[in-house]
C-alpha atoms as a PDB file:
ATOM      1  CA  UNK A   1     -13.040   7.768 -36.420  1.00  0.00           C
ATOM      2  CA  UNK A   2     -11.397  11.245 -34.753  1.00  0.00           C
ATOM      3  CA  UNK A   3     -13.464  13.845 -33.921  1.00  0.00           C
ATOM      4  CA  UNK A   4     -11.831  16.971 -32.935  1.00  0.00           C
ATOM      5  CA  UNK A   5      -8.532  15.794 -33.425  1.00  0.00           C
ATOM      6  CA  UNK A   6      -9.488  12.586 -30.492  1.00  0.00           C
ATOM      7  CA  UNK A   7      -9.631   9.047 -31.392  1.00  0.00           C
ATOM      8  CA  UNK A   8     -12.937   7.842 -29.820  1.00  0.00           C
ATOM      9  CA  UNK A   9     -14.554   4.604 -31.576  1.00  0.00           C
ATOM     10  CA  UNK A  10     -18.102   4.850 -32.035  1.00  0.00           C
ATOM     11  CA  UNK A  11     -20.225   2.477 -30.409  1.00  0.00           C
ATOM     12  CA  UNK A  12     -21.844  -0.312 -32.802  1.00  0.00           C
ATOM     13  CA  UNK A  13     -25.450  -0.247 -30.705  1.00  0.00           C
ATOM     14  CA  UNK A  14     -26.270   3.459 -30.761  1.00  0.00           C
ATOM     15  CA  UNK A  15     -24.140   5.192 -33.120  1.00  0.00           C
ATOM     16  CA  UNK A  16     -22.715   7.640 -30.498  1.00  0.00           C
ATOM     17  CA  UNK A  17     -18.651   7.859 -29.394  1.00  0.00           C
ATOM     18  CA  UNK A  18     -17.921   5.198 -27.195  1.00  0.00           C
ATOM     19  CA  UNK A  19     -15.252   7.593 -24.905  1.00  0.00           C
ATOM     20  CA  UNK A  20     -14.204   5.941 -21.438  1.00  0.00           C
ATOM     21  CA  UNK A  21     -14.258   9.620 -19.861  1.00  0.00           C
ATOM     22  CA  UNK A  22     -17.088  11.194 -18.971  1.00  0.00           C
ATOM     23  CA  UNK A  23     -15.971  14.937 -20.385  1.00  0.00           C
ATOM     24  CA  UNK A  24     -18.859  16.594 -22.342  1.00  0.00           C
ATOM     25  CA  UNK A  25     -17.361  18.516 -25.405  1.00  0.00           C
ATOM     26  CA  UNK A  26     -18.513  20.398 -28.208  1.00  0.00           C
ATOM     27  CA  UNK A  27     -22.123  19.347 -29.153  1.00  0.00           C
ATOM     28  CA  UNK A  28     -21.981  16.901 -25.930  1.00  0.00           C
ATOM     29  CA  UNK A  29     -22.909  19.902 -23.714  1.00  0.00           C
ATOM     30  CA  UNK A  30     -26.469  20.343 -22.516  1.00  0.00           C
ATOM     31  CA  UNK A  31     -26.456  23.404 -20.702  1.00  0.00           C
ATOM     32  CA  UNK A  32     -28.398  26.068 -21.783  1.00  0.00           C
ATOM     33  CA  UNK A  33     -26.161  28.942 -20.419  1.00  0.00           C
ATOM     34  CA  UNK A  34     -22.316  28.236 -20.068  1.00  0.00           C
ATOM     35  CA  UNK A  35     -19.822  30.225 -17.752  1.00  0.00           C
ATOM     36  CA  UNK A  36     -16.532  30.297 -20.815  1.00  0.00           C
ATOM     37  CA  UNK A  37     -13.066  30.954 -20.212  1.00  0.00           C
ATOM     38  CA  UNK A  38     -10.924  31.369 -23.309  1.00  0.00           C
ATOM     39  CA  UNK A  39      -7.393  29.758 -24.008  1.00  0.00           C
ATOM     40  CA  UNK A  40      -5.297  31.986 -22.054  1.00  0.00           C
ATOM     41  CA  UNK A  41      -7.002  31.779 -19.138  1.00  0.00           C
ATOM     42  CA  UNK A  42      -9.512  34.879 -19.452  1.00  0.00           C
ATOM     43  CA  UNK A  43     -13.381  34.985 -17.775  1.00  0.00           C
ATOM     44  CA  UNK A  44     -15.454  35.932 -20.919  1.00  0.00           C
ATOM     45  CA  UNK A  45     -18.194  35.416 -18.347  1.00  0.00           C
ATOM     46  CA  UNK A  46     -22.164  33.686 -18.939  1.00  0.00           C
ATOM     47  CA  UNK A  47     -22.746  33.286 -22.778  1.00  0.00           C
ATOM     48  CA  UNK A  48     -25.998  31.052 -24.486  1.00  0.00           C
ATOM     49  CA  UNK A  49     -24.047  27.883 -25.036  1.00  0.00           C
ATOM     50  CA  UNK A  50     -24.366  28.181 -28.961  1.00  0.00           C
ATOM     51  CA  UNK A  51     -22.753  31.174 -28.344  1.00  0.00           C
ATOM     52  CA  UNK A  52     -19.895  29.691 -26.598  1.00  0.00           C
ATOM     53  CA  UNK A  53     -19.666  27.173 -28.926  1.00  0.00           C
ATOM     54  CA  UNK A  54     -19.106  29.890 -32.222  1.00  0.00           C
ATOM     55  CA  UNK A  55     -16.279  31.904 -30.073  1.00  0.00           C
ATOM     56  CA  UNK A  56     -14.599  28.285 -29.604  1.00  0.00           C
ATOM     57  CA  UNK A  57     -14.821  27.608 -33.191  1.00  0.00           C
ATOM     58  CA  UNK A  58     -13.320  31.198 -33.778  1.00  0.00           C
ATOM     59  CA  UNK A  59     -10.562  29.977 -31.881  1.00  0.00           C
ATOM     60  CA  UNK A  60      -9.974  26.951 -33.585  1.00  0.00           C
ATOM     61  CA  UNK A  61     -10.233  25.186 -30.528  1.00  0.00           C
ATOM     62  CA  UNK A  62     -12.999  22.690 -28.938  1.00  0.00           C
ATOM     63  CA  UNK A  63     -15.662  23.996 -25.784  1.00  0.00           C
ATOM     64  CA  UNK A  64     -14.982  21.817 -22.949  1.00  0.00           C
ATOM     65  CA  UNK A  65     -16.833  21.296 -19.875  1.00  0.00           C
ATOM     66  CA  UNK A  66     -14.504  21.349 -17.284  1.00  0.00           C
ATOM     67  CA  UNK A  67     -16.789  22.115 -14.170  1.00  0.00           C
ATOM     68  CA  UNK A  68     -19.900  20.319 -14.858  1.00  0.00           C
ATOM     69  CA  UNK A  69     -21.953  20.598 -11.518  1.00  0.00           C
ATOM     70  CA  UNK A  70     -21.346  24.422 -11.116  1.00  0.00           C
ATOM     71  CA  UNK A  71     -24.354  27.101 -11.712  1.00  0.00           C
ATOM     72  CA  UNK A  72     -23.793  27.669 -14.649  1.00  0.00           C
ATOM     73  CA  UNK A  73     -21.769  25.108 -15.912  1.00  0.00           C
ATOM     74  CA  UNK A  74     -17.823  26.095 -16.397  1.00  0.00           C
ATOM     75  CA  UNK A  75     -16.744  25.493 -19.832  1.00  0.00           C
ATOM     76  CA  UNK A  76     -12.940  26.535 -21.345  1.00  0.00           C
ATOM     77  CA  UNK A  77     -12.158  27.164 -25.042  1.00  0.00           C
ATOM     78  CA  UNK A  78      -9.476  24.594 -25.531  1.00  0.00           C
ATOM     79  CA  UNK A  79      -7.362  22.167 -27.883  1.00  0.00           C
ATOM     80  CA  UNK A  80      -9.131  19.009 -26.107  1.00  0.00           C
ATOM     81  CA  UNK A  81      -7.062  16.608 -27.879  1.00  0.00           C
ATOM     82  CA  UNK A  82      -3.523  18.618 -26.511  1.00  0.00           C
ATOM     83  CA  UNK A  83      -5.638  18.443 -23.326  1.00  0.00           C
ATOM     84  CA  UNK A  84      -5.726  14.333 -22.818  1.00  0.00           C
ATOM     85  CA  UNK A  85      -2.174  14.167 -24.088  1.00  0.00           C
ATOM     86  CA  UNK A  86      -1.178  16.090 -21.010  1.00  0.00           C
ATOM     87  CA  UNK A  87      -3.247  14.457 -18.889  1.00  0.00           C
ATOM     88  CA  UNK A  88      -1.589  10.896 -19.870  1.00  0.00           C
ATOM     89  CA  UNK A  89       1.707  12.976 -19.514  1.00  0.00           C
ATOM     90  CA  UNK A  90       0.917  13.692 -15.966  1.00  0.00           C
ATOM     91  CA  UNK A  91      -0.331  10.305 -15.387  1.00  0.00           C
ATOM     92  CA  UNK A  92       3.066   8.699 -16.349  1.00  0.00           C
ATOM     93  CA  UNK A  93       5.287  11.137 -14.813  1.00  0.00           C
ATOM     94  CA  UNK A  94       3.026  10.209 -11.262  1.00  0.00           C
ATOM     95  CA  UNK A  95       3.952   6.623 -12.028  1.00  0.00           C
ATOM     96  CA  UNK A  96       7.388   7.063 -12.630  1.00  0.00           C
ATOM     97  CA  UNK A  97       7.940   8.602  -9.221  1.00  0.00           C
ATOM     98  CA  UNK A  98       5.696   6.381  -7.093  1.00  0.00           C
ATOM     99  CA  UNK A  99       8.320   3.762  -5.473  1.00  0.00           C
ATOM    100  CA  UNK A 100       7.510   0.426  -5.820  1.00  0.00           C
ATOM    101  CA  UNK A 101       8.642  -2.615  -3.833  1.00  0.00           C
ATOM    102  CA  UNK A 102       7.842  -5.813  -2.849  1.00  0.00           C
ATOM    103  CA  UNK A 103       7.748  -7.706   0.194  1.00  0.00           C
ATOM    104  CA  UNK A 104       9.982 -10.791   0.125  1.00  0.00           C
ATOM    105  CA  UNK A 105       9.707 -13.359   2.818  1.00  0.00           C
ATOM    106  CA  UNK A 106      12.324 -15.436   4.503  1.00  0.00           C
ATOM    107  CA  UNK A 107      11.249 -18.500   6.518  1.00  0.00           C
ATOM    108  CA  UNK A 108      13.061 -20.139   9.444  1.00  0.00           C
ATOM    109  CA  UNK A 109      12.988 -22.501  12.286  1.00  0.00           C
ATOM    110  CA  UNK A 110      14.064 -22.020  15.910  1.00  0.00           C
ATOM    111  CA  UNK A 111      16.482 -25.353  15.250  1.00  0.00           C
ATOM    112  CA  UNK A 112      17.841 -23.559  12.266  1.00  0.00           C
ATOM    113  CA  UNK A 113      21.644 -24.288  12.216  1.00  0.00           C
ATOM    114  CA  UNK A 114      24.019 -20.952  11.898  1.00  0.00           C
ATOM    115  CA  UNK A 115      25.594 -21.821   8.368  1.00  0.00           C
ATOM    116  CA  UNK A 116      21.932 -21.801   7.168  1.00  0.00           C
ATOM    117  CA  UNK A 117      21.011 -18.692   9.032  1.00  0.00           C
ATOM    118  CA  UNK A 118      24.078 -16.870   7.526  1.00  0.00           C
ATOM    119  CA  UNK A 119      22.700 -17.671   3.918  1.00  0.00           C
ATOM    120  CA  UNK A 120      19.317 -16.401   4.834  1.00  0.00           C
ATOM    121  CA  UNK A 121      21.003 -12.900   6.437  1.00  0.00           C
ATOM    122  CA  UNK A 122      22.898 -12.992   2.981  1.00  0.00           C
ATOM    123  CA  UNK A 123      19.661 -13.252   1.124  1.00  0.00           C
ATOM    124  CA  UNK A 124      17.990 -10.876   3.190  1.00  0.00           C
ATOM    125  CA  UNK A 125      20.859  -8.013   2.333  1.00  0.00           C
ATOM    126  CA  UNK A 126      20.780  -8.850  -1.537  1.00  0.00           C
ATOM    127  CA  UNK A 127      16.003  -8.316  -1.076  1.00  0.00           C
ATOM    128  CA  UNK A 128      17.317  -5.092   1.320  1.00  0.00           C
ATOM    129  CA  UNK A 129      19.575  -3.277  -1.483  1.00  0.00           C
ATOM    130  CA  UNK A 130      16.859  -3.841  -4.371  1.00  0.00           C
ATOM    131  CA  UNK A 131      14.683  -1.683  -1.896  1.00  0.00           C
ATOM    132  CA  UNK A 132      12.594  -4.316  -0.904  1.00  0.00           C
ATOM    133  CA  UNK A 133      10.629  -5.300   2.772  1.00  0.00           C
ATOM    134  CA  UNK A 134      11.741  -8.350   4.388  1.00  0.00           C
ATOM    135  CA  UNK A 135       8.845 -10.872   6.551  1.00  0.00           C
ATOM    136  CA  UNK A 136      11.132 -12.775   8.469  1.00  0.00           C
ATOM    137  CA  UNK A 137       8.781 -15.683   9.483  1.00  0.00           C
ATOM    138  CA  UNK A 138       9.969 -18.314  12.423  1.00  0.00           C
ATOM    139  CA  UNK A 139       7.905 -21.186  11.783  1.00  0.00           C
ATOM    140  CA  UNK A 140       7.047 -23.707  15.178  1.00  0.00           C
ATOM    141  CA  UNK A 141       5.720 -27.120  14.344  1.00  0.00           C
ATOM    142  CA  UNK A 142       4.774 -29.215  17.128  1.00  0.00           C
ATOM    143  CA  UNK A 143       6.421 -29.426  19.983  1.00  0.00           C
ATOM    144  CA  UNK A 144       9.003 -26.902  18.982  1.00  0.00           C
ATOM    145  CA  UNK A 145       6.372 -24.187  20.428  1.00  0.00           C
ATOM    146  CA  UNK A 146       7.471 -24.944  23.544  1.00  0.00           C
ATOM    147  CA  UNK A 147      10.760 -23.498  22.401  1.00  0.00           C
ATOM    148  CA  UNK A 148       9.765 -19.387  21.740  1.00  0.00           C
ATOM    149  CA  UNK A 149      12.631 -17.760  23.569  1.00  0.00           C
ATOM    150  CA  UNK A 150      15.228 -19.368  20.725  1.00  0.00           C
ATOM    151  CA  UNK A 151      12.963 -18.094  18.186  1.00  0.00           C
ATOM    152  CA  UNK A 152      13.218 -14.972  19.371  1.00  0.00           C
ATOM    153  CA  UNK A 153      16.976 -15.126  19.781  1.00  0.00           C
ATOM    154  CA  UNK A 154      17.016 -16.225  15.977  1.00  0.00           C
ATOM    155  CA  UNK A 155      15.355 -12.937  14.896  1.00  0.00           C
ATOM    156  CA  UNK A 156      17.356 -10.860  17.639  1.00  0.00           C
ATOM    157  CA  UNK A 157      20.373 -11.934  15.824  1.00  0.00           C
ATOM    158  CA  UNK A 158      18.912 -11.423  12.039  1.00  0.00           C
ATOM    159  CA  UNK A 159      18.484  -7.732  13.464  1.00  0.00           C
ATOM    160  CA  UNK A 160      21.895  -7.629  14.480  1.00  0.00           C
ATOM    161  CA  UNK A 161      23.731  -8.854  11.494  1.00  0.00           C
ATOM    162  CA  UNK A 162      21.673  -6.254   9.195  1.00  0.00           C
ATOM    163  CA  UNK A 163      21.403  -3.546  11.524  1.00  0.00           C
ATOM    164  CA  UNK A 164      23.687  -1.104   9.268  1.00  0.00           C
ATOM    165  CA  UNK A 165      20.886  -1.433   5.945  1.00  0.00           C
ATOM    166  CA  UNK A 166      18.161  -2.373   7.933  1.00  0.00           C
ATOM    167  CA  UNK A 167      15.508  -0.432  10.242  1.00  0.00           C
ATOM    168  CA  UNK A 168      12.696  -2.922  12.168  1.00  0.00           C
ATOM    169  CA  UNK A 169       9.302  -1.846  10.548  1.00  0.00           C
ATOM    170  CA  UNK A 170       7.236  -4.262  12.467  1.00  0.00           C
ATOM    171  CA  UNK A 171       9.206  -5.666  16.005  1.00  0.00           C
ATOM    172  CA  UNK A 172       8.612  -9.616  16.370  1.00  0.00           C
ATOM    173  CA  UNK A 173       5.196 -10.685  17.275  1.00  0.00           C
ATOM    174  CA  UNK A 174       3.663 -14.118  17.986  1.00  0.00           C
ATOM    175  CA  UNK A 175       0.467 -15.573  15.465  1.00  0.00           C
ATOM    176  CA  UNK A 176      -0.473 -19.027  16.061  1.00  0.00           C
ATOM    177  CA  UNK A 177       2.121 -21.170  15.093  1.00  0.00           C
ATOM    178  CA  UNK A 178       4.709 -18.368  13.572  1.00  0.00           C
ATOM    179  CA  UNK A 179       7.171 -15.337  14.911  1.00  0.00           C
ATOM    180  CA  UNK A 180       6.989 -12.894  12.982  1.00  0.00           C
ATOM    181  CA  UNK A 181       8.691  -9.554  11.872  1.00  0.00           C
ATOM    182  CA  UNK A 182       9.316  -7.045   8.723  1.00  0.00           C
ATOM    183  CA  UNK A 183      12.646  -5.563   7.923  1.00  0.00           C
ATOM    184  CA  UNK A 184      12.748  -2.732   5.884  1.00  0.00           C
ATOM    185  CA  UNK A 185      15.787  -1.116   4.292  1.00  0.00           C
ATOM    186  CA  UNK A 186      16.797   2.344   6.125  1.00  0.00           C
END
C-alpha cells in the first residue's frame, strides 16, 4: 500500500505503516502548534498544526517533520516521496566515493630462500596496484627465534624491492612468535 506517493507496508499486528524511519508525516504529527516552511524555502512562521496540514494540501505536497525536538516543532511543506529518493541518491553517491580496500597478508620465514621471496615481492606489487594494504608477517617457530636479526633483514629487503609503489604504514614490530609490518601503496 503507498501512501503519499511512499511505499510503506502496513504492519499485520496493529494496522499502522510499518516505515523503518522514524519521520512523522502528515497525520503522524502530534504537535499541537508547528513552526512551517513552504517548498521554496520560505518561514510561514507558527501555525495550529491542522492548519499546516490544509496549506500543505494546497500545495499538493505532504507536512513533514523535519526538526522534531525544536519548540515548536519544525515542519516543511514537501513532496516526501521526492524527498527519500534523494536521500538514497545521496546515500549511493557517499558510497561510490568511499575507497575501499582490503588488507592482504603475505607470510614468510627468516630461512625463506630468495627465489621464493622474489615471488612473494611479485605478489605483493600485483595486492599494491589493486590499492590494497600489505601485512607482511615473518613467522619464527622454535628455535628459529633465536634468529630475529635475519627476519628483520627479510623485511628490510621486501621494503627495498617495493620502495617505488610502496610507503611503510606500520615499521616492523615483534608479537610473540611473528615480525610484523603493513605496506601500503603510496
Amino acid at each position: 500500500m503507498t501512501a503519499g506517493g511512499v511505499g510503506i507496508a502496513i504492519s499485520r499486528q496493529s494496522g499502522k505503516p510499518d516505515r523503518t524511519d522514524k519521520t512523522n508525516i502528515n497525520q503522524d504529527i502530534r504537535a499541537k502548534e508547528v513552526r512551517v516552511i513552504d517548498p521554496e524555502g520560505n518561514q510561514v512562521g507558527v501555525l495550529p498544526t491542522y492548519r499546516a496540514l490544509a496549506a500543505a494540501s494546497d500545495f499538493g505536497l505532504d507536512l513533514v517533520e523535519i526538526s522534531p525536538n525544536a519548540n515548536p516543532p519544525v515542519c516543511k511543506i514537501m513532496d516526501y516521496g521526492r524527498y527519500k529518493y534523494e536521500l538514497t541518491k545521496k546515500k549511493q553517491e557517499a558510497k561510490k566515493k568511499q575507497s575501499s580496500f582490503q588488507v592482504k597478508e603475505i607470510k614468510v620465514r627468516p630461512k625463506t630462500s630468495d627465489h621464493d621471496l622474489n615471488v612473494k615481492i611479485d605478489h605483493i606489487k600485483k595486492f599494491i596496484e589493486k590499492k590494497d594494504k600489505v601485512k607482511v608477517t615473518v613467522v619464527f617457530r622454535g628455535r628459529e627465534i633465536t634468529l630475529m636479526q635475519l627476519g628483520r633483514e627479510l623485511l628490510e629487503k621486501v621494503v627495498r624491492e617495493t620502495s617505488e609503489i610502496t610507503v611503510v604504514e606500520q615499521m616492523p614490530k615483534f608479537e610473540g612468535r611473528t615480525m610484523i609490518m603493513v605496506l601500503a601503496p603510496k
